[in-house]
C-alpha atoms as a PDB file:
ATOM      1  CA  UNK A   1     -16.222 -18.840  14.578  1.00  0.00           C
ATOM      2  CA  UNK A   2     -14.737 -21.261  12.326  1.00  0.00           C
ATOM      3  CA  UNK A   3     -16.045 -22.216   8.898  1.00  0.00           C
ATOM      4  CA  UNK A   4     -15.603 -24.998   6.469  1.00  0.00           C
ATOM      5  CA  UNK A   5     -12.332 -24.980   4.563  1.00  0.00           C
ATOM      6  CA  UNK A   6     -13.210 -24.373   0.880  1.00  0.00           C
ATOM      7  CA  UNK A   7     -11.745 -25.999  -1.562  1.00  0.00           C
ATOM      8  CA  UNK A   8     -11.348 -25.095  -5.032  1.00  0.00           C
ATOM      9  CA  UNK A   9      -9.883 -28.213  -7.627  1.00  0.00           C
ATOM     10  CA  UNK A  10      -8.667 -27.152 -11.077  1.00  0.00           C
ATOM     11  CA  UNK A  11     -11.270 -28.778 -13.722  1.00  0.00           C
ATOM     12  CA  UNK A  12     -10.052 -31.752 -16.058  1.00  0.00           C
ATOM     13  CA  UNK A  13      -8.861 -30.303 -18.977  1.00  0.00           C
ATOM     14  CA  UNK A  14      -7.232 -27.519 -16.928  1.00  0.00           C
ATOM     15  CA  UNK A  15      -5.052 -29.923 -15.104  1.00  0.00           C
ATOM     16  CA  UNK A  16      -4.559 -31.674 -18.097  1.00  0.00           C
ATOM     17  CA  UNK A  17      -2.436 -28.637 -19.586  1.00  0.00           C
ATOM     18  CA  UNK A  18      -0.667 -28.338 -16.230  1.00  0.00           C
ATOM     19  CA  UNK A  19       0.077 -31.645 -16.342  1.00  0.00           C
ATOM     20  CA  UNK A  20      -1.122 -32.964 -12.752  1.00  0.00           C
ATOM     21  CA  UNK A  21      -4.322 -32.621 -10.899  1.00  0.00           C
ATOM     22  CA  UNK A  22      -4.066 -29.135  -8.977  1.00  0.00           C
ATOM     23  CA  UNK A  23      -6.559 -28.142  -6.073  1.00  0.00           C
ATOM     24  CA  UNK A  24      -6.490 -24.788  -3.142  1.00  0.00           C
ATOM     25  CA  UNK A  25      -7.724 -24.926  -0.084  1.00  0.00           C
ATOM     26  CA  UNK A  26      -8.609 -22.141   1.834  1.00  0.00           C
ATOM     27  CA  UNK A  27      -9.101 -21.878   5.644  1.00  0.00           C
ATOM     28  CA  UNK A  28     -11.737 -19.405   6.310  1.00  0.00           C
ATOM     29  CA  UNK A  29     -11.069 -18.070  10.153  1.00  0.00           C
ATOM     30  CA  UNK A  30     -13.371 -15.083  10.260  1.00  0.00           C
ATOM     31  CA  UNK A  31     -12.586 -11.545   8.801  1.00  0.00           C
ATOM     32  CA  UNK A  32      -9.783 -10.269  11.677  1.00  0.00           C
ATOM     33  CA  UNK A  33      -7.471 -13.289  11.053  1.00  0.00           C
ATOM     34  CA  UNK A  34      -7.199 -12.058   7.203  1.00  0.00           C
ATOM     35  CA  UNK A  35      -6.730  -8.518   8.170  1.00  0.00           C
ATOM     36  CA  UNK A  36      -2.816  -6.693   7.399  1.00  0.00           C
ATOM     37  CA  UNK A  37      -1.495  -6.007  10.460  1.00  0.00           C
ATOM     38  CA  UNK A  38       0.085  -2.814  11.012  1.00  0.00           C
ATOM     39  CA  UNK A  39       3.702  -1.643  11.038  1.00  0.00           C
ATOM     40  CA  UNK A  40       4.911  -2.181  14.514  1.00  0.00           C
ATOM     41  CA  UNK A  41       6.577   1.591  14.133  1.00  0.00           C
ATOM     42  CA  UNK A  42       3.445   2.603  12.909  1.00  0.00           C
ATOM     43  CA  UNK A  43       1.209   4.814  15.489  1.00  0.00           C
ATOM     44  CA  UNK A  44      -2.684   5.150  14.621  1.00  0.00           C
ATOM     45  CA  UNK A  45      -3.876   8.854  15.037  1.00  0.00           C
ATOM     46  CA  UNK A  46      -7.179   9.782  16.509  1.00  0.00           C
ATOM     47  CA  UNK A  47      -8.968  10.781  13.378  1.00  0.00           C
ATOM     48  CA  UNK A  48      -8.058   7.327  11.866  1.00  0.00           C
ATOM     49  CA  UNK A  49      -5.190   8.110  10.050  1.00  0.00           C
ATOM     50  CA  UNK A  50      -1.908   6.108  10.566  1.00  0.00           C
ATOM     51  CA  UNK A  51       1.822   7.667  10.671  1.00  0.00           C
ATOM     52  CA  UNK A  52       4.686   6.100   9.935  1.00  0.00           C
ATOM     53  CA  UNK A  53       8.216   6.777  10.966  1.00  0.00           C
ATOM     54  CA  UNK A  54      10.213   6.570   8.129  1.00  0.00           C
ATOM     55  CA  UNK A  55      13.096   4.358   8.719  1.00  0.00           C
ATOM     56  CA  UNK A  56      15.823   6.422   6.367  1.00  0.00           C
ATOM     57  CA  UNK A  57      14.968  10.008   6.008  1.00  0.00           C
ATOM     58  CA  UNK A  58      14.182  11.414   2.179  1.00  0.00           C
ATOM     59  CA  UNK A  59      15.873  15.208   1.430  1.00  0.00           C
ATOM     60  CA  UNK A  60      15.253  16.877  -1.604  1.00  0.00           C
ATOM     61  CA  UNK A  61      15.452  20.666  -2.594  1.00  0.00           C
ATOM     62  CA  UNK A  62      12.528  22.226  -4.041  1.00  0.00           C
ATOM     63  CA  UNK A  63      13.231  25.401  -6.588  1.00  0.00           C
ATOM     64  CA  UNK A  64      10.993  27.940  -7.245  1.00  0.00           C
ATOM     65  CA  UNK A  65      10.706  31.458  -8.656  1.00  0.00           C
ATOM     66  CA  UNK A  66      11.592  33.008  -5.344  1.00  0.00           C
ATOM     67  CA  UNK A  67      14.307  30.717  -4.513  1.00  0.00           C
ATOM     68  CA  UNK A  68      15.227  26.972  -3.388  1.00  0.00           C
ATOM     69  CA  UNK A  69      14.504  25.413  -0.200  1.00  0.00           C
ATOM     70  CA  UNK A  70      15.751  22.200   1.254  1.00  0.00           C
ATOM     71  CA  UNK A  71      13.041  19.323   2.412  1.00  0.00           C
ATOM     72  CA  UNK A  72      13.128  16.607   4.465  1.00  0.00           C
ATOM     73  CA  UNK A  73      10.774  13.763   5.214  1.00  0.00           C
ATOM     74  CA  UNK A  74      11.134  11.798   8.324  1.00  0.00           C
ATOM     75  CA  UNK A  75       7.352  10.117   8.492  1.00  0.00           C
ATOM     76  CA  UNK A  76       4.420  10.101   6.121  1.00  0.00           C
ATOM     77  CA  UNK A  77       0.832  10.133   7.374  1.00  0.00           C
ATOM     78  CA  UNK A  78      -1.592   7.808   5.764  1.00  0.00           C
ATOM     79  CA  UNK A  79      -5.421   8.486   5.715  1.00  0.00           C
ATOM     80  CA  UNK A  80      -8.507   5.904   4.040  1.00  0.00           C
ATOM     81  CA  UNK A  81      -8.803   6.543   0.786  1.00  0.00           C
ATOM     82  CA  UNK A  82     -12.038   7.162  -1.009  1.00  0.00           C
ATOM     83  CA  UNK A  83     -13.693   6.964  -4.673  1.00  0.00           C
ATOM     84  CA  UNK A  84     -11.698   9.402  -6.303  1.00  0.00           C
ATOM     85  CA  UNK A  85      -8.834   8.726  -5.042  1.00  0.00           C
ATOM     86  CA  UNK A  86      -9.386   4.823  -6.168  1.00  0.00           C
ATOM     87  CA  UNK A  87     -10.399   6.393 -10.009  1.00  0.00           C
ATOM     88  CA  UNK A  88      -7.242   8.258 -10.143  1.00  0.00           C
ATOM     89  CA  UNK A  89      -5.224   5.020  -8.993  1.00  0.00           C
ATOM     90  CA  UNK A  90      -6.742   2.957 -11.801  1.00  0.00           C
ATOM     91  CA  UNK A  91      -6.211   5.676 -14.227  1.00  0.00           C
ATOM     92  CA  UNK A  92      -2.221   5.469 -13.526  1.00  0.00           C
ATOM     93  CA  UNK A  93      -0.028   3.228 -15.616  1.00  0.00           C
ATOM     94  CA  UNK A  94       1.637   0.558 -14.216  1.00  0.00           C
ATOM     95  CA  UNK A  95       4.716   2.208 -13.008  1.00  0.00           C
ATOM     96  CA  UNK A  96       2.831   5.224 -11.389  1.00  0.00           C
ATOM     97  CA  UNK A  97       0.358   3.159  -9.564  1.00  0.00           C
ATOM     98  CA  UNK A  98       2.192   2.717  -6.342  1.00  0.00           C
ATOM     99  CA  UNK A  99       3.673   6.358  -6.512  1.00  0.00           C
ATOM    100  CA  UNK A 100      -0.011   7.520  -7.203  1.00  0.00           C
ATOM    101  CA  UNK A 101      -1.299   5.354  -4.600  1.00  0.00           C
ATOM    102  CA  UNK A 102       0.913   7.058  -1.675  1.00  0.00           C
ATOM    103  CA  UNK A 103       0.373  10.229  -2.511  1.00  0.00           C
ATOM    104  CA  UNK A 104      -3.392  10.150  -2.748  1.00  0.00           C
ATOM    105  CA  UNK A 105      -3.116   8.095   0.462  1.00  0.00           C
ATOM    106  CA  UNK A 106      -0.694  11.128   2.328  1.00  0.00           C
ATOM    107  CA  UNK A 107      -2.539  13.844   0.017  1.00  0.00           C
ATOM    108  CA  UNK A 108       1.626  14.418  -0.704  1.00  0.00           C
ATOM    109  CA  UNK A 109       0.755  16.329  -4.877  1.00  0.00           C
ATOM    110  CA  UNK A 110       1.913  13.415  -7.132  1.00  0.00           C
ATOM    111  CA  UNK A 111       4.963  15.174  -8.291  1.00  0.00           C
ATOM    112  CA  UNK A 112       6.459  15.769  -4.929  1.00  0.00           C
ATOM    113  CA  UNK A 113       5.537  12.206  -3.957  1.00  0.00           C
ATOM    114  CA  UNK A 114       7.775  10.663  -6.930  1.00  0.00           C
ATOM    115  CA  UNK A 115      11.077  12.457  -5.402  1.00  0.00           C
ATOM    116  CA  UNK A 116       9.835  10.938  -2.000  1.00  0.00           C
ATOM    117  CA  UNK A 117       9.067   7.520  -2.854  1.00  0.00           C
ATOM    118  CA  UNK A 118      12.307   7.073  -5.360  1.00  0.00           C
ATOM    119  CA  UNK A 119      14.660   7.756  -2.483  1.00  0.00           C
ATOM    120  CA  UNK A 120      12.575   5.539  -0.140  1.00  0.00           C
ATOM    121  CA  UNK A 121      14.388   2.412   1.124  1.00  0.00           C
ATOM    122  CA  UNK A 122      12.203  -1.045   0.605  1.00  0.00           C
ATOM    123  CA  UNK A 123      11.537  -1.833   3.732  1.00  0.00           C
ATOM    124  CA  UNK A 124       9.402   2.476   4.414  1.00  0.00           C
ATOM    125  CA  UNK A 125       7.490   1.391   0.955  1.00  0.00           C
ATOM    126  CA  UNK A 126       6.627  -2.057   2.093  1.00  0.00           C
ATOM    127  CA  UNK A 127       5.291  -0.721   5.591  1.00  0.00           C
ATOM    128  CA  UNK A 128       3.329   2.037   3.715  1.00  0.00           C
ATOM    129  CA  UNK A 129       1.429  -0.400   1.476  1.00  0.00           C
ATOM    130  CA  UNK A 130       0.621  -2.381   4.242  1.00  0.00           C
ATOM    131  CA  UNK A 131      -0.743   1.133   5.840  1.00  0.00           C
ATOM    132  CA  UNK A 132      -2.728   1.181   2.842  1.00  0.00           C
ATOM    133  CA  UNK A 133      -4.149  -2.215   2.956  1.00  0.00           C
ATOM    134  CA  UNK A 134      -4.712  -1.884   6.729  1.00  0.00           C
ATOM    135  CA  UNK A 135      -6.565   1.414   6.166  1.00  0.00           C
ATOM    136  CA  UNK A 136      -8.780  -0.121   2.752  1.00  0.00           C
ATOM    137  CA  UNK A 137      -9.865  -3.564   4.572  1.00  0.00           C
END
């Protein structure tokens, strides 16, 4: 169903400082033409959760008490997030928020997710925010 566009004009003294009338329109198409498409490598799992392929692998060696042990990550598995997860997002500086926001939406601990997502290429952090936006609309 289509709606009315709606527009939305900068007031007088507003475009006075900009220094030329200013005005958005929006074109309101129903709810599924706003929605973030998926990843087309992305695959969406039965109990709602969404994997994603990653496109380079991420290695890192984890050291312990009883030893090291070499990791790898090839995918990441993203799930919906809910309230806490949303007040630890908000508590995160600026910097953290996107590292915070991937773990709590792979339940990866925080600290293992900033080795992950510092070796991840642009394109695997990209797809997994749109994962994230998919999975919060």
């Amino acid at each position: 169903m289509k709606t009315e566009p709606i527009v939305i004009e900068a007031d007088e003294e507003a475009a006075a400082t900009a220094g030329s009338a200013q005005s958005l329109v929006i074109e309101e198409d129903g709810a599924e033409a706003k929605r973030t498409k998926l990843p087309e490598r992305a695959v969406r799992n039965d109990d709602g959760s969404v994997t994603l392929p990653l496109i380079k692998k991420v290695g890192f060696t984890v050291k312990s008490s009883t030893g090291s042990r070499r990791e790898e990550v090839a995918e990441l598995t993203f799930h919906e997030l809910g309230g806490a997860d949303l007040r630890i997002m908000a508590q995160a500086s600026d910097d953290m928020k996107p590292v915070v926001a991937f773990a709590r939406a792979t339940r990866i601990a925080t600290n293992r997710m900033i080795v992950i997502f510092d070796q991840m290429g642009s394109r695997d952090i990209k797809a997994g925010g749109d994962i994230i936006s998919f999975l919060s609309e």
